[in-house]
C-alpha atoms as a PDB file:
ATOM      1  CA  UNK A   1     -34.425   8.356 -29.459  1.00  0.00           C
ATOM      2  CA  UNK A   2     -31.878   8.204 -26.283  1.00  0.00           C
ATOM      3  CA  UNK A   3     -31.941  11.990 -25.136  1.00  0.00           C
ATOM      4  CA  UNK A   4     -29.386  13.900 -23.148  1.00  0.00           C
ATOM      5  CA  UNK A   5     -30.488  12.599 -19.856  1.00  0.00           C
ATOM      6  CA  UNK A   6     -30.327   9.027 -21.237  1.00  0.00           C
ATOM      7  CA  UNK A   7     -26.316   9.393 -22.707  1.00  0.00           C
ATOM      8  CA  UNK A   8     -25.334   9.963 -19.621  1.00  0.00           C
ATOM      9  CA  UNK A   9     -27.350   7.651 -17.826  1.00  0.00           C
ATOM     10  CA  UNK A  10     -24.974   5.380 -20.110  1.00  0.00           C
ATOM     11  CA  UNK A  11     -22.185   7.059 -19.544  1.00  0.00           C
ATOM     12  CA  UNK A  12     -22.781   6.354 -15.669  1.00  0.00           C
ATOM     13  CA  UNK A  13     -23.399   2.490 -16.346  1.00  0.00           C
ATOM     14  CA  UNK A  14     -20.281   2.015 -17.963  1.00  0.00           C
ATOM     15  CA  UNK A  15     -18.276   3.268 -14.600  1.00  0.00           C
ATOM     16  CA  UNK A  16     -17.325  -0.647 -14.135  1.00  0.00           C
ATOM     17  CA  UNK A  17     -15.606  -1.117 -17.271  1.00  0.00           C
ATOM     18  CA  UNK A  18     -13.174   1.361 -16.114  1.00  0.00           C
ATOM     19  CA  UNK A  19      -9.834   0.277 -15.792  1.00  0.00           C
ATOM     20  CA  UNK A  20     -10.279  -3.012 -17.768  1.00  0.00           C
ATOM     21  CA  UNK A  21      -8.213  -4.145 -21.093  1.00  0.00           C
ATOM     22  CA  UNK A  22      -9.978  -4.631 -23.988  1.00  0.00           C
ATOM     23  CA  UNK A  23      -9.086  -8.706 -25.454  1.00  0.00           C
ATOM     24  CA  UNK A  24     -11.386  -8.624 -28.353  1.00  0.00           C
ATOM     25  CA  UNK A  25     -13.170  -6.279 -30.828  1.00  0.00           C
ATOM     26  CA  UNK A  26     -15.438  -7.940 -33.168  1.00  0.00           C
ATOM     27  CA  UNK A  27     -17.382  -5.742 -35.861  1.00  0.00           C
ATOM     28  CA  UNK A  28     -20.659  -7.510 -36.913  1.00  0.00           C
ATOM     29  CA  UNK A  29     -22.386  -4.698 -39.409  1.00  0.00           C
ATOM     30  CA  UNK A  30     -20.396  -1.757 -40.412  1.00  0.00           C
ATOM     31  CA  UNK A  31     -22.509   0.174 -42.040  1.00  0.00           C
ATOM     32  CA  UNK A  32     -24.054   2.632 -39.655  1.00  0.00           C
ATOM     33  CA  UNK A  33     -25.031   6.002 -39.934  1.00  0.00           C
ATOM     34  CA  UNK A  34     -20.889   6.234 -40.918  1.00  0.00           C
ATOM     35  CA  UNK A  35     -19.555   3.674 -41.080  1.00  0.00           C
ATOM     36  CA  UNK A  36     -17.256   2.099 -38.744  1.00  0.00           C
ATOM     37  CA  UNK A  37     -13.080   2.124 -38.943  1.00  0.00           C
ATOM     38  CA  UNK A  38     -11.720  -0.776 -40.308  1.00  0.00           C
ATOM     39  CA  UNK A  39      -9.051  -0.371 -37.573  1.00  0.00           C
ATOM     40  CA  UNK A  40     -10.721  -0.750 -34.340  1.00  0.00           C
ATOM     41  CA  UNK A  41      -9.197  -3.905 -33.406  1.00  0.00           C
ATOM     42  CA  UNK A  42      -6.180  -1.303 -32.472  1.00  0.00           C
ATOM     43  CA  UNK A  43      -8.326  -1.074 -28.884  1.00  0.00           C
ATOM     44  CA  UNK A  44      -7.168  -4.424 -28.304  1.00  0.00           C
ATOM     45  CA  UNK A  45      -4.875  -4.180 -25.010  1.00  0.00           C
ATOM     46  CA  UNK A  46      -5.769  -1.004 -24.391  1.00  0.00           C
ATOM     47  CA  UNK A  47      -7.913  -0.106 -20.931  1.00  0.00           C
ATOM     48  CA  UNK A  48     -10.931   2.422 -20.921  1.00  0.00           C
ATOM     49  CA  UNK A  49      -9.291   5.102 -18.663  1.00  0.00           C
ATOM     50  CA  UNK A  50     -12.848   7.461 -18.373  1.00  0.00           C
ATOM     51  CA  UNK A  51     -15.954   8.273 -20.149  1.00  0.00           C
ATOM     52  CA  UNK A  52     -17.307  11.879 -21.370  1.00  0.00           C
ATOM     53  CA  UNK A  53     -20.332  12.694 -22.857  1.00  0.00           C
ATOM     54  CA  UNK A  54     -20.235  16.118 -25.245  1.00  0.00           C
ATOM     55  CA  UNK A  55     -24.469  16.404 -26.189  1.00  0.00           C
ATOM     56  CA  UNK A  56     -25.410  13.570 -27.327  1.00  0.00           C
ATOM     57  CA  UNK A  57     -22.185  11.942 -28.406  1.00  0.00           C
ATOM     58  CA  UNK A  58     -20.150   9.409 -25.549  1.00  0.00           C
ATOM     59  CA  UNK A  59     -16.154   9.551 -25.541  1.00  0.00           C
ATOM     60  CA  UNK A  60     -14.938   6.786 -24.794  1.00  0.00           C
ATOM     61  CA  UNK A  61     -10.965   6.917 -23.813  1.00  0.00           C
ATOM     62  CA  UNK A  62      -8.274   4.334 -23.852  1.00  0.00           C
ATOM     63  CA  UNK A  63      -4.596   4.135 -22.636  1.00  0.00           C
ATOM     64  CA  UNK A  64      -2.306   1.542 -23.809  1.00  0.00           C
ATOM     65  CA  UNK A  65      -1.503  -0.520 -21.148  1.00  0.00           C
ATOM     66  CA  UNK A  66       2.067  -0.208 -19.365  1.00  0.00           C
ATOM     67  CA  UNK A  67       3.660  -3.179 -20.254  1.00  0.00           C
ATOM     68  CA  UNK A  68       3.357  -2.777 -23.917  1.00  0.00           C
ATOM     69  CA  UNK A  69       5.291   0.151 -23.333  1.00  0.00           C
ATOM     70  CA  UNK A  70       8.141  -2.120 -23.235  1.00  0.00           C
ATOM     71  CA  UNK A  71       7.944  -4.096 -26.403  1.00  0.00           C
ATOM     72  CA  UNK A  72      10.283  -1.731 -28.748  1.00  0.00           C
ATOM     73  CA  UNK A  73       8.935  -3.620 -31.485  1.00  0.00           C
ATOM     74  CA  UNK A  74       5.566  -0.651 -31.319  1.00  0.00           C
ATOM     75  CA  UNK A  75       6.257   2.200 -33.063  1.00  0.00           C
ATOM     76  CA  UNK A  76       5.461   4.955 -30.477  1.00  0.00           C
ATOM     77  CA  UNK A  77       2.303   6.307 -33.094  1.00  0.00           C
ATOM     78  CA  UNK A  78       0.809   3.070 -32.020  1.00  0.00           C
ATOM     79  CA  UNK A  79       0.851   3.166 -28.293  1.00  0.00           C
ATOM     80  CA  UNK A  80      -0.845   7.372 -28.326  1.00  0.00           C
ATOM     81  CA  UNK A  81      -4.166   7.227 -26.567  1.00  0.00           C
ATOM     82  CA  UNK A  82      -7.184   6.390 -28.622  1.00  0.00           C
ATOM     83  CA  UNK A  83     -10.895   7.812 -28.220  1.00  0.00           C
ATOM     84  CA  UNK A  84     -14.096   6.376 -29.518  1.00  0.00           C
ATOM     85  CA  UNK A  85     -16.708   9.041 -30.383  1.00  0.00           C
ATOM     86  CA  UNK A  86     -19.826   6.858 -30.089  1.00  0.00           C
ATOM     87  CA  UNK A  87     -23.827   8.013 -31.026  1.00  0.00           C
ATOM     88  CA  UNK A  88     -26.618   5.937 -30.130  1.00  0.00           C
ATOM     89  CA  UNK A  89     -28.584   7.275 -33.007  1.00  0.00           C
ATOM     90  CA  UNK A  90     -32.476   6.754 -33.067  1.00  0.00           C
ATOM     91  CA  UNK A  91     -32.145   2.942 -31.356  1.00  0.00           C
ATOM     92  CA  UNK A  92     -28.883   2.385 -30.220  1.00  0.00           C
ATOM     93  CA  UNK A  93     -27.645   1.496 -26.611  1.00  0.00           C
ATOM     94  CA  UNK A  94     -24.582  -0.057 -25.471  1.00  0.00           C
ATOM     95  CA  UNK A  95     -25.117  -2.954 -23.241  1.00  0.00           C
ATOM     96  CA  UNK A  96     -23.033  -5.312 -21.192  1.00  0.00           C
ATOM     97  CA  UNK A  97     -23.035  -9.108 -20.940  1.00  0.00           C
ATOM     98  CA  UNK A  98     -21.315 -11.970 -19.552  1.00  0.00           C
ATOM     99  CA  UNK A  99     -18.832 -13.344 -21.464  1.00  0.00           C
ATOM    100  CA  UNK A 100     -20.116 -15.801 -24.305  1.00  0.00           C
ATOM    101  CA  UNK A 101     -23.619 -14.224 -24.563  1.00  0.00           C
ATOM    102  CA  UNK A 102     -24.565 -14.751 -28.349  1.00  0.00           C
ATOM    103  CA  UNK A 103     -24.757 -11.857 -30.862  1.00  0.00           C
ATOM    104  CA  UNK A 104     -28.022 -10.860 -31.364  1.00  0.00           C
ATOM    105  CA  UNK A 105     -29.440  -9.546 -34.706  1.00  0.00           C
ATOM    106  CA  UNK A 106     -29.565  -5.541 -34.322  1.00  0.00           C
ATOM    107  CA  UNK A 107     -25.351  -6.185 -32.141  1.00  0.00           C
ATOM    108  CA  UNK A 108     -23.243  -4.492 -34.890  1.00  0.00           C
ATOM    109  CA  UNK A 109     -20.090  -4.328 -32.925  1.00  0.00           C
ATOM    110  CA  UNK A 110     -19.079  -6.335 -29.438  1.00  0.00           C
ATOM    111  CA  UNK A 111     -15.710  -4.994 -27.559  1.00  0.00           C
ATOM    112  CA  UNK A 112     -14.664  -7.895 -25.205  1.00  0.00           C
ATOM    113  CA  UNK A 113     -13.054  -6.714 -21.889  1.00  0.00           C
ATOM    114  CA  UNK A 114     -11.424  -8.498 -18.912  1.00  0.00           C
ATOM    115  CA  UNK A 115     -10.877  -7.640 -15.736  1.00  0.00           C
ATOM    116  CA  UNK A 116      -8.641  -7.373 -12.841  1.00  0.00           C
ATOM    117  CA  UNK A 117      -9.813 -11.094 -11.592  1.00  0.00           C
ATOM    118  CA  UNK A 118      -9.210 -12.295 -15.357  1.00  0.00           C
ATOM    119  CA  UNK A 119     -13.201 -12.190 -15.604  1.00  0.00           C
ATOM    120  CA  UNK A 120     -14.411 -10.995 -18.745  1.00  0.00           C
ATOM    121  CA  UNK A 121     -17.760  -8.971 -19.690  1.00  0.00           C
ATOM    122  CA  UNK A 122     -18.786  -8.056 -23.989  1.00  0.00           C
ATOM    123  CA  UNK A 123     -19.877  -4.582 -24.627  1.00  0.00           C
ATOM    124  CA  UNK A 124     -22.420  -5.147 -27.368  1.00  0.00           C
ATOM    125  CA  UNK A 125     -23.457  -2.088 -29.483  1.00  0.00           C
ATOM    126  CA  UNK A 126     -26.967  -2.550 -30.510  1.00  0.00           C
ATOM    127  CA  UNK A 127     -28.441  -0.507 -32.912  1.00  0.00           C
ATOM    128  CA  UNK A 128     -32.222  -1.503 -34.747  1.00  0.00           C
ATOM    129  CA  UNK A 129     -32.242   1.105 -37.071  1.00  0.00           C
ATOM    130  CA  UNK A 130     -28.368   1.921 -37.614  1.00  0.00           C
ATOM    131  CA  UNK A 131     -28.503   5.610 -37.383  1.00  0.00           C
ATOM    132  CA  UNK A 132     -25.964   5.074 -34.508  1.00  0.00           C
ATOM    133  CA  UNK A 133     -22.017   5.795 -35.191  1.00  0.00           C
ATOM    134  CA  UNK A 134     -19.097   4.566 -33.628  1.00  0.00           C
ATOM    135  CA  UNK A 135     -15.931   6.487 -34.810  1.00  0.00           C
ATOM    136  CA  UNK A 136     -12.247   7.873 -34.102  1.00  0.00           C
ATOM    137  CA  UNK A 137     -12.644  10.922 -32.079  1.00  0.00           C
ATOM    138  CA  UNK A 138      -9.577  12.234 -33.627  1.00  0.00           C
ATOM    139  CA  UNK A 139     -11.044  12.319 -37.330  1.00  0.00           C
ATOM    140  CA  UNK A 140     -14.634  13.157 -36.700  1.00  0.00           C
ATOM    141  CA  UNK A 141     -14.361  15.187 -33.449  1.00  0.00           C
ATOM    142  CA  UNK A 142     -14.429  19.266 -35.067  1.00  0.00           C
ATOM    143  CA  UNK A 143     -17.028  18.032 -37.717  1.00  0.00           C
ATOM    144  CA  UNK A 144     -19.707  16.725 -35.355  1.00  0.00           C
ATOM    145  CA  UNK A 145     -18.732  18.499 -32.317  1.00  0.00           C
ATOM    146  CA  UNK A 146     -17.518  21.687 -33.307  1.00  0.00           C
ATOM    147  CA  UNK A 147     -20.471  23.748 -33.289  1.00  0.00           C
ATOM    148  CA  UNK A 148     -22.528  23.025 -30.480  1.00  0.00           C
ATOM    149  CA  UNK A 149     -23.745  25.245 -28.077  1.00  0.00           C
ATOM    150  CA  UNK A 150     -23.405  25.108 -24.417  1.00  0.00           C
ATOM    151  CA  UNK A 151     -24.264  21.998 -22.171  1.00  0.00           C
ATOM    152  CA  UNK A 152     -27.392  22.782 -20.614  1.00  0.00           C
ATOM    153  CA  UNK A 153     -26.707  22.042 -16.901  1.00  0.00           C
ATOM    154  CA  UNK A 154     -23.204  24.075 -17.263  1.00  0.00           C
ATOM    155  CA  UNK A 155     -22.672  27.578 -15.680  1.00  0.00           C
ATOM    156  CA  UNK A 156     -22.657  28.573 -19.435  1.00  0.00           C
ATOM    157  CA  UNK A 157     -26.240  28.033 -20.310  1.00  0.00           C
ATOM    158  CA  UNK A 158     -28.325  31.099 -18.297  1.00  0.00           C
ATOM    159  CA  UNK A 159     -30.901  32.945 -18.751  1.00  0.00           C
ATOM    160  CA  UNK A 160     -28.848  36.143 -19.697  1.00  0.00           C
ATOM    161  CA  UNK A 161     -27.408  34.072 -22.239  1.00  0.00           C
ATOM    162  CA  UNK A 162     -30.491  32.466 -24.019  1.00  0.00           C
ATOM    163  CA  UNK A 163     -32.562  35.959 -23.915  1.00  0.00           C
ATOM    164  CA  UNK A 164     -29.642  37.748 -25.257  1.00  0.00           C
ATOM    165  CA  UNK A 165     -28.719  35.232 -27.841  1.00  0.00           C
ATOM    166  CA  UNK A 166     -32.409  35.044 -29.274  1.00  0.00           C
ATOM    167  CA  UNK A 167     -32.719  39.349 -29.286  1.00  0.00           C
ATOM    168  CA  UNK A 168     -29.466  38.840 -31.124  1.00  0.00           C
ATOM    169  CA  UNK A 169     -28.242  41.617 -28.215  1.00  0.00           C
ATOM    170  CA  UNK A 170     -24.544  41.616 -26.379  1.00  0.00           C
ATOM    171  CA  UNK A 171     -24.847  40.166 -23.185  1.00  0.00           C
ATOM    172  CA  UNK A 172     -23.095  42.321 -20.983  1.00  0.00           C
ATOM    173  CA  UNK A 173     -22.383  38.840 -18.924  1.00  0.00           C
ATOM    174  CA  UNK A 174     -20.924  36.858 -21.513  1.00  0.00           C
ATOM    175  CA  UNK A 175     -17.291  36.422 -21.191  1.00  0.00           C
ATOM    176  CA  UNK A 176     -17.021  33.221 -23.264  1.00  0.00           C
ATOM    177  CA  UNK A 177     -16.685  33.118 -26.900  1.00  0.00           C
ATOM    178  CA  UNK A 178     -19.077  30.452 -27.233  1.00  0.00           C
ATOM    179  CA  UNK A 179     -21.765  32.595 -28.197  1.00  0.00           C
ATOM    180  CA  UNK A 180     -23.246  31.759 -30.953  1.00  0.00           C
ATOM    181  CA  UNK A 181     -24.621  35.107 -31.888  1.00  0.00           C
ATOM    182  CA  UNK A 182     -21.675  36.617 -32.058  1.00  0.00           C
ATOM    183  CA  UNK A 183     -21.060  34.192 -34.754  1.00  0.00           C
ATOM    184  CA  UNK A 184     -23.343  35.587 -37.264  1.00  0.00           C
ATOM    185  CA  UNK A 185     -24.017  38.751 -39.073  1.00  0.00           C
ATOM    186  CA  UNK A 186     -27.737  38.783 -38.620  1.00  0.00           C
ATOM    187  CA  UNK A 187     -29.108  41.811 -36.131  1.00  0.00           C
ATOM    188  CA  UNK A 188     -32.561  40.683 -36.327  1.00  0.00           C
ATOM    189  CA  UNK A 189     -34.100  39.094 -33.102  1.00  0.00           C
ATOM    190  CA  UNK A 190     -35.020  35.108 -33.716  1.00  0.00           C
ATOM    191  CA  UNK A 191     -38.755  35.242 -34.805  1.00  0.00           C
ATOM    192  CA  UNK A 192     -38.743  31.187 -34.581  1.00  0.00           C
ATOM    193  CA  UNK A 193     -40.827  29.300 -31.963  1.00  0.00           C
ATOM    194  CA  UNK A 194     -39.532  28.742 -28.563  1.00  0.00           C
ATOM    195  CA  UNK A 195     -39.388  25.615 -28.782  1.00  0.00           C
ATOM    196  CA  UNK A 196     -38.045  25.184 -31.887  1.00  0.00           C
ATOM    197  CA  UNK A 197     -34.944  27.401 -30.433  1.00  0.00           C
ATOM    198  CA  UNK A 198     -34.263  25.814 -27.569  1.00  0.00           C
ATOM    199  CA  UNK A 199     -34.435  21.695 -29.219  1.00  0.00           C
ATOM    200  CA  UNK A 200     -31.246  23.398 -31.678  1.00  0.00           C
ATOM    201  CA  UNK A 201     -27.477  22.187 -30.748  1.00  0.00           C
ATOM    202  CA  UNK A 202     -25.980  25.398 -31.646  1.00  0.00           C
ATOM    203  CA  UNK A 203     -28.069  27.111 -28.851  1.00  0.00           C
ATOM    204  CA  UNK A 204     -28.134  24.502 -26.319  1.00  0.00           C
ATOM    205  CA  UNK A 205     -26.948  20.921 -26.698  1.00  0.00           C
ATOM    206  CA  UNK A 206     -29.091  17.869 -25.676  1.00  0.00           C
ATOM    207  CA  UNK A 207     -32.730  19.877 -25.060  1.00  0.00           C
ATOM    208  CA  UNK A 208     -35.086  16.870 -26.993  1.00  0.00           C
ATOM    209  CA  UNK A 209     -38.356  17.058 -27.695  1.00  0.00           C
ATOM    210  CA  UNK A 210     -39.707  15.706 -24.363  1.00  0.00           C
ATOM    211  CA  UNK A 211     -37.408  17.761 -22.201  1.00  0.00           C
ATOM    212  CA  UNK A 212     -38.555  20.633 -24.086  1.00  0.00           C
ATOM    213  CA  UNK A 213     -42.322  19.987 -24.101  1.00  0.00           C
ATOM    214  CA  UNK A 214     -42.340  19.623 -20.187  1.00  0.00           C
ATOM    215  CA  UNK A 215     -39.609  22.549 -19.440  1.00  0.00           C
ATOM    216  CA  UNK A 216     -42.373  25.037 -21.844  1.00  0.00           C
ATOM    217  CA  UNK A 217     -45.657  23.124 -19.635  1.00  0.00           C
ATOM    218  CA  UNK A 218     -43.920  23.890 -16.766  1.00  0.00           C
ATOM    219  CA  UNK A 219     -42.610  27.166 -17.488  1.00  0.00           C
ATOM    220  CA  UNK A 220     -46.453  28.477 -18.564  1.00  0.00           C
ATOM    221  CA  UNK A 221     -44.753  28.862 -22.244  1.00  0.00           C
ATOM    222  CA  UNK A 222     -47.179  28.092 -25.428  1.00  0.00           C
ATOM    223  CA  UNK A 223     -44.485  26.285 -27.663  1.00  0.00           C
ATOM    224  CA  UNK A 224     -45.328  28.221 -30.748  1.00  0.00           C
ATOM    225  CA  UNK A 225     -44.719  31.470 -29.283  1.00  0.00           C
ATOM    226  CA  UNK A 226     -41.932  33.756 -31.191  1.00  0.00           C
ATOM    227  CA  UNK A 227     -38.641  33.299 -29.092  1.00  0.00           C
ATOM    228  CA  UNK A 228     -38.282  37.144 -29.221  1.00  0.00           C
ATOM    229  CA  UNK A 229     -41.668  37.815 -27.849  1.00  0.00           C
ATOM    230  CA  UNK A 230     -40.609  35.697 -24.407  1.00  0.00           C
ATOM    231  CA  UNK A 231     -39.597  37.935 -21.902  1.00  0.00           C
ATOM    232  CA  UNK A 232     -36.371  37.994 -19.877  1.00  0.00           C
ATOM    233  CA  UNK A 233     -38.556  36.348 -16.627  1.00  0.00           C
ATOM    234  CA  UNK A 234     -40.046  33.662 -18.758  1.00  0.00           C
ATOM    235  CA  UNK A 235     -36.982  32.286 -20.077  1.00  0.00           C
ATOM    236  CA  UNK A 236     -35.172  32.413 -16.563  1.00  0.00           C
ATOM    237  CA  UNK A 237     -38.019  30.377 -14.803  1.00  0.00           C
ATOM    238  CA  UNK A 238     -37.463  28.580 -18.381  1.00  0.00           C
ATOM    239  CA  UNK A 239     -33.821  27.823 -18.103  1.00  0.00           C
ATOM    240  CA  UNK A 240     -34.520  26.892 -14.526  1.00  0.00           C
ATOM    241  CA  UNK A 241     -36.894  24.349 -14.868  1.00  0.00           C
ATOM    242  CA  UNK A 242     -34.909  22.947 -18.283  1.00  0.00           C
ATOM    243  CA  UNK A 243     -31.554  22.087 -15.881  1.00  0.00           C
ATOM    244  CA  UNK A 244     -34.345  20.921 -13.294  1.00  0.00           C
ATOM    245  CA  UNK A 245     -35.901  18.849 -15.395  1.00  0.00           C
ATOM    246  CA  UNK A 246     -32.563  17.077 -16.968  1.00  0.00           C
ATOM    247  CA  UNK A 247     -31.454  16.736 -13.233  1.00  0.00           C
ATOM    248  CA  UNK A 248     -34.606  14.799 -12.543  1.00  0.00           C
ATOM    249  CA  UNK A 249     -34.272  12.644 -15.910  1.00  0.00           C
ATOM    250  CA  UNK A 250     -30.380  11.661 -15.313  1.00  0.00           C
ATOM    251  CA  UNK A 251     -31.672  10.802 -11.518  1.00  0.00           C
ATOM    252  CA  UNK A 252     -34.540   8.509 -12.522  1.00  0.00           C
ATOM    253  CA  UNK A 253     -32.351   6.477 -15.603  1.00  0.00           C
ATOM    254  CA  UNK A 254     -34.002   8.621 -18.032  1.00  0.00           C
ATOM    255  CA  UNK A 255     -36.877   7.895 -20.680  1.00  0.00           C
ATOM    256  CA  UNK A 256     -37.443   4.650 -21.539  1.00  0.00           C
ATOM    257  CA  UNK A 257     -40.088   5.016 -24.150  1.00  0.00           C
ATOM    258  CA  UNK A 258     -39.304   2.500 -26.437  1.00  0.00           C
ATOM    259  CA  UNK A 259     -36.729  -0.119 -26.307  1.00  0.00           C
ATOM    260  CA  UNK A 260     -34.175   1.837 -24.942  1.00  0.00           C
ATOM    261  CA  UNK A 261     -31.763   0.267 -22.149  1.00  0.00           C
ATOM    262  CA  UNK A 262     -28.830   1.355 -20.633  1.00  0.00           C
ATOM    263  CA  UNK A 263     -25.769  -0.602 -20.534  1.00  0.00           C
ATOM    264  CA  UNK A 264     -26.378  -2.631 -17.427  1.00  0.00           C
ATOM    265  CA  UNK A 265     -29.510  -3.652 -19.081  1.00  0.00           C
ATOM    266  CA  UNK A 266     -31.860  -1.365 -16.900  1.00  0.00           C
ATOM    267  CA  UNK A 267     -34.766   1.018 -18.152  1.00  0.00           C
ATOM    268  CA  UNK A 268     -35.413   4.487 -16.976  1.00  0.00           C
ATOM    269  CA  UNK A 269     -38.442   5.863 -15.472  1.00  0.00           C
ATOM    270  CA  UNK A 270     -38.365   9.462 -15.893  1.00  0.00           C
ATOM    271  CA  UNK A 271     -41.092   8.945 -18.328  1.00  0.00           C
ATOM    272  CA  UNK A 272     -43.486   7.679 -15.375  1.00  0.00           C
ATOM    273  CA  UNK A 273     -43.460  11.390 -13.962  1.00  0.00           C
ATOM    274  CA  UNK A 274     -43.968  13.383 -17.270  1.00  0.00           C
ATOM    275  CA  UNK A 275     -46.644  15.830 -17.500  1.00  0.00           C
ATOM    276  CA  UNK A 276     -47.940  15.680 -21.101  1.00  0.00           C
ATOM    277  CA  UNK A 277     -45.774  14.783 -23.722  1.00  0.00           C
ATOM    278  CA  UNK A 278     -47.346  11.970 -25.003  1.00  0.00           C
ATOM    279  CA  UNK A 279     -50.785  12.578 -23.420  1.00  0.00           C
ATOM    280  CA  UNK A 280     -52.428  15.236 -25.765  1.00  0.00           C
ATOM    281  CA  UNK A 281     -56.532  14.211 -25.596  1.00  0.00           C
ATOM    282  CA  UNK A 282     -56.217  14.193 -21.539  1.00  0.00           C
ATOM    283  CA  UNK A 283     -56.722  16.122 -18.915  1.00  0.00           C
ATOM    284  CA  UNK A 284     -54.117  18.923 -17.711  1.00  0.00           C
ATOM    285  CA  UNK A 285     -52.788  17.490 -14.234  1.00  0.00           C
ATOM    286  CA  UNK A 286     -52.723  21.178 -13.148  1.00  0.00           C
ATOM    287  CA  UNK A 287     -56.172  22.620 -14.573  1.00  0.00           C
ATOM    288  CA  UNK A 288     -58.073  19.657 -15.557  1.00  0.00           C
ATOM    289  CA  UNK A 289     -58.109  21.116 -19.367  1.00  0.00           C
ATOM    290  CA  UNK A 290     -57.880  19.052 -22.296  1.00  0.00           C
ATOM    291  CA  UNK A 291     -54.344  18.730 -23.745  1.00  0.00           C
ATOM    292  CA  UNK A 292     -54.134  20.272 -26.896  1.00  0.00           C
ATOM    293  CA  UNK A 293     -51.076  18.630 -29.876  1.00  0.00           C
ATOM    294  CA  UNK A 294     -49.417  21.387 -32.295  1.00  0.00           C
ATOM    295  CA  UNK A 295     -46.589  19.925 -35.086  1.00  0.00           C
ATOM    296  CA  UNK A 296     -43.363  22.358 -34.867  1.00  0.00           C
ATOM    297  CA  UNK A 297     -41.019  21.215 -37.506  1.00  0.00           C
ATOM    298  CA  UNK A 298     -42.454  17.997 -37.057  1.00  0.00           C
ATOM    299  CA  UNK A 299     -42.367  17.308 -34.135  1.00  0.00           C
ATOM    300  CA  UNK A 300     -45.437  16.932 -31.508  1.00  0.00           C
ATOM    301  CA  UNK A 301     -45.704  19.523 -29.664  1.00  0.00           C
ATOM    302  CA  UNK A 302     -48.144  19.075 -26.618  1.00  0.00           C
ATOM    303  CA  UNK A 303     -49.531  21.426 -24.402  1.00  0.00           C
ATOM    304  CA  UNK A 304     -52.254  22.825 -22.112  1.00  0.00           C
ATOM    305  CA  UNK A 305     -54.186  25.657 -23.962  1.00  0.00           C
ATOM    306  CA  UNK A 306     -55.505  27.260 -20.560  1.00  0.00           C
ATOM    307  CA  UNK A 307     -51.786  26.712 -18.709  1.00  0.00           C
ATOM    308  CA  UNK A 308     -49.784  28.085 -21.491  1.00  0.00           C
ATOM    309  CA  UNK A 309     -51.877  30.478 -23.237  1.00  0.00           C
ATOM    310  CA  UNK A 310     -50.885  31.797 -26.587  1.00  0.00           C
ATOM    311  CA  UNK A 311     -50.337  36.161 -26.484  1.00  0.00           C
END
């Protein structure tokens, strides 16, 4: 599954597209995880003016292009900016290719754009497994994006915030509203495993289950352990090595561990460098101890008895 580190490692590759008007949008398989508008041929002569990535989700966002301003046959509705609010899903990736490249059997939507020299390059979605969505920011946006947590490499996400969120305490530091426990009534500490805590949006957006495994290696932090029995220095070396390790990830192309490309067609290699998710029945590359696999809500969960010890 594409990860934080690997959204915006696609949100990077798509840098050349800005600035270029969209010709063509041609919708192969709507049926995704939602399924697709029936209006997104709208994007036609409209240019991508920039890129965000919220999570896990890309924004895409298009102006209408100047000249159309001038045709008072629009109706002024029709020439408002218009935002894509695109998920890759379990499979998906959005890849670019010469014009004319043939549809392959997983591209379920191909957005046609030419450039500044008249060239013209296709934006194929490509999604195996259709979990994907690609949808109007404007109707899904609150729904999907409404109640995440913080973005992990943001001044918002910090140690006084995760230890005080998960001992349900007021943070004498917090001055945004964002908090998500002071959106609930509960009092009681979270009990739940660390690393159960820190892979959910509403604490921390875009934490997946190989960011997590190495950040809790790294940090000397059995992944089982009760968030409220973690003390305050364990999750600030945490936290530290979390935005460390995301840094790393979004520097190397992120985590190509399946079939996972980013728009320009390249791979990432983060997953050359990664310490043992993946690897339980080897040896610890700190200790020499065998790695040990745990399931937490289904997920593997690997991890060094002797380096991260259980209390």
């Amino acid at each position: 599954m594409p990860e934080l580190p690997e959204v915006e490692t696609t949100k990077t590759s798509l840098t050349p597209l800005l600035g270029q008007q969209v010709v063509d949008v041609k919708v192969f398989q709507p049926k995704l995880r939602w399924s697709m508008p029936d209006d997104l041929n709208q994007l036609v002569d409209y240019t991508l003016d920039s890129v965000e990535r919220r999570a896990k989700y890309l924004i895409l966002n298009f102006i209408p292009l100047t000249s159309v301003n001038t045709n008072a046959s629009i109706q002024p509705n029709s020439l408002a900016p218009r935002q894509l609010l695109i998920h890759l899903g379990m499979s998906g990736s959005l890849q670019q290719h010469s014009y004319g490249t043939d549809k392959r059997k997983h591209d379920h939507l191909v957005v046609t754009f030419s450039g500044a020299d008249n060239s013209q390059t296709q934006l194929h979605y490509y999604d195996p497994r259709r979990f994907g969505s690609v949808l109007w920011l404007k109707d899904y946006g609150p729904k999907l994006l409404g109640h995440l947590g913080p973005e992990p490499l943001s001044a918002d996400f910090t140690a006084d915030y995760l230890y005080h969120l998960i001992q349900r305490s007021d943070n004498p530091n917090q001055t945004s509203d964002n908090n998500i426990a002071n959106k609930t009534n509960s009092k009681q500490s979270i009990k739940r495993a660390i690393k159960s805590v820190i892979m959910e949006q509403q604490v921390v957006v875009g934490v997946g289950n190989i960011y997590a495994t190495e950040s809790l290696y790294l940090s000397g932090i059995h992944p089982a352990t009760p968030a409220n029995e973690v003390s305050y220095e364990q999750i600030d070396t945490l936290v530290d090595h979390i935005k460390a390790i995301l840094k790393k990830a979004i520097t190397l192309g992120g985590s190509t561990l399946r079939d996972f490309t980013v728009a320009s067609g390249q791979t990432g290699y983060f997953q050359q460098t990664l310490n043992v998710y993946g690897r339980q029945g080897e040896t610890c590359p700190h200790c020499d101890t065998l790695l040990e696999n745990i399931k937490l809500n289904g997920r593997a969960s690997v991890f060094c008895p002797n380096c991260q010890p259980t209390k």
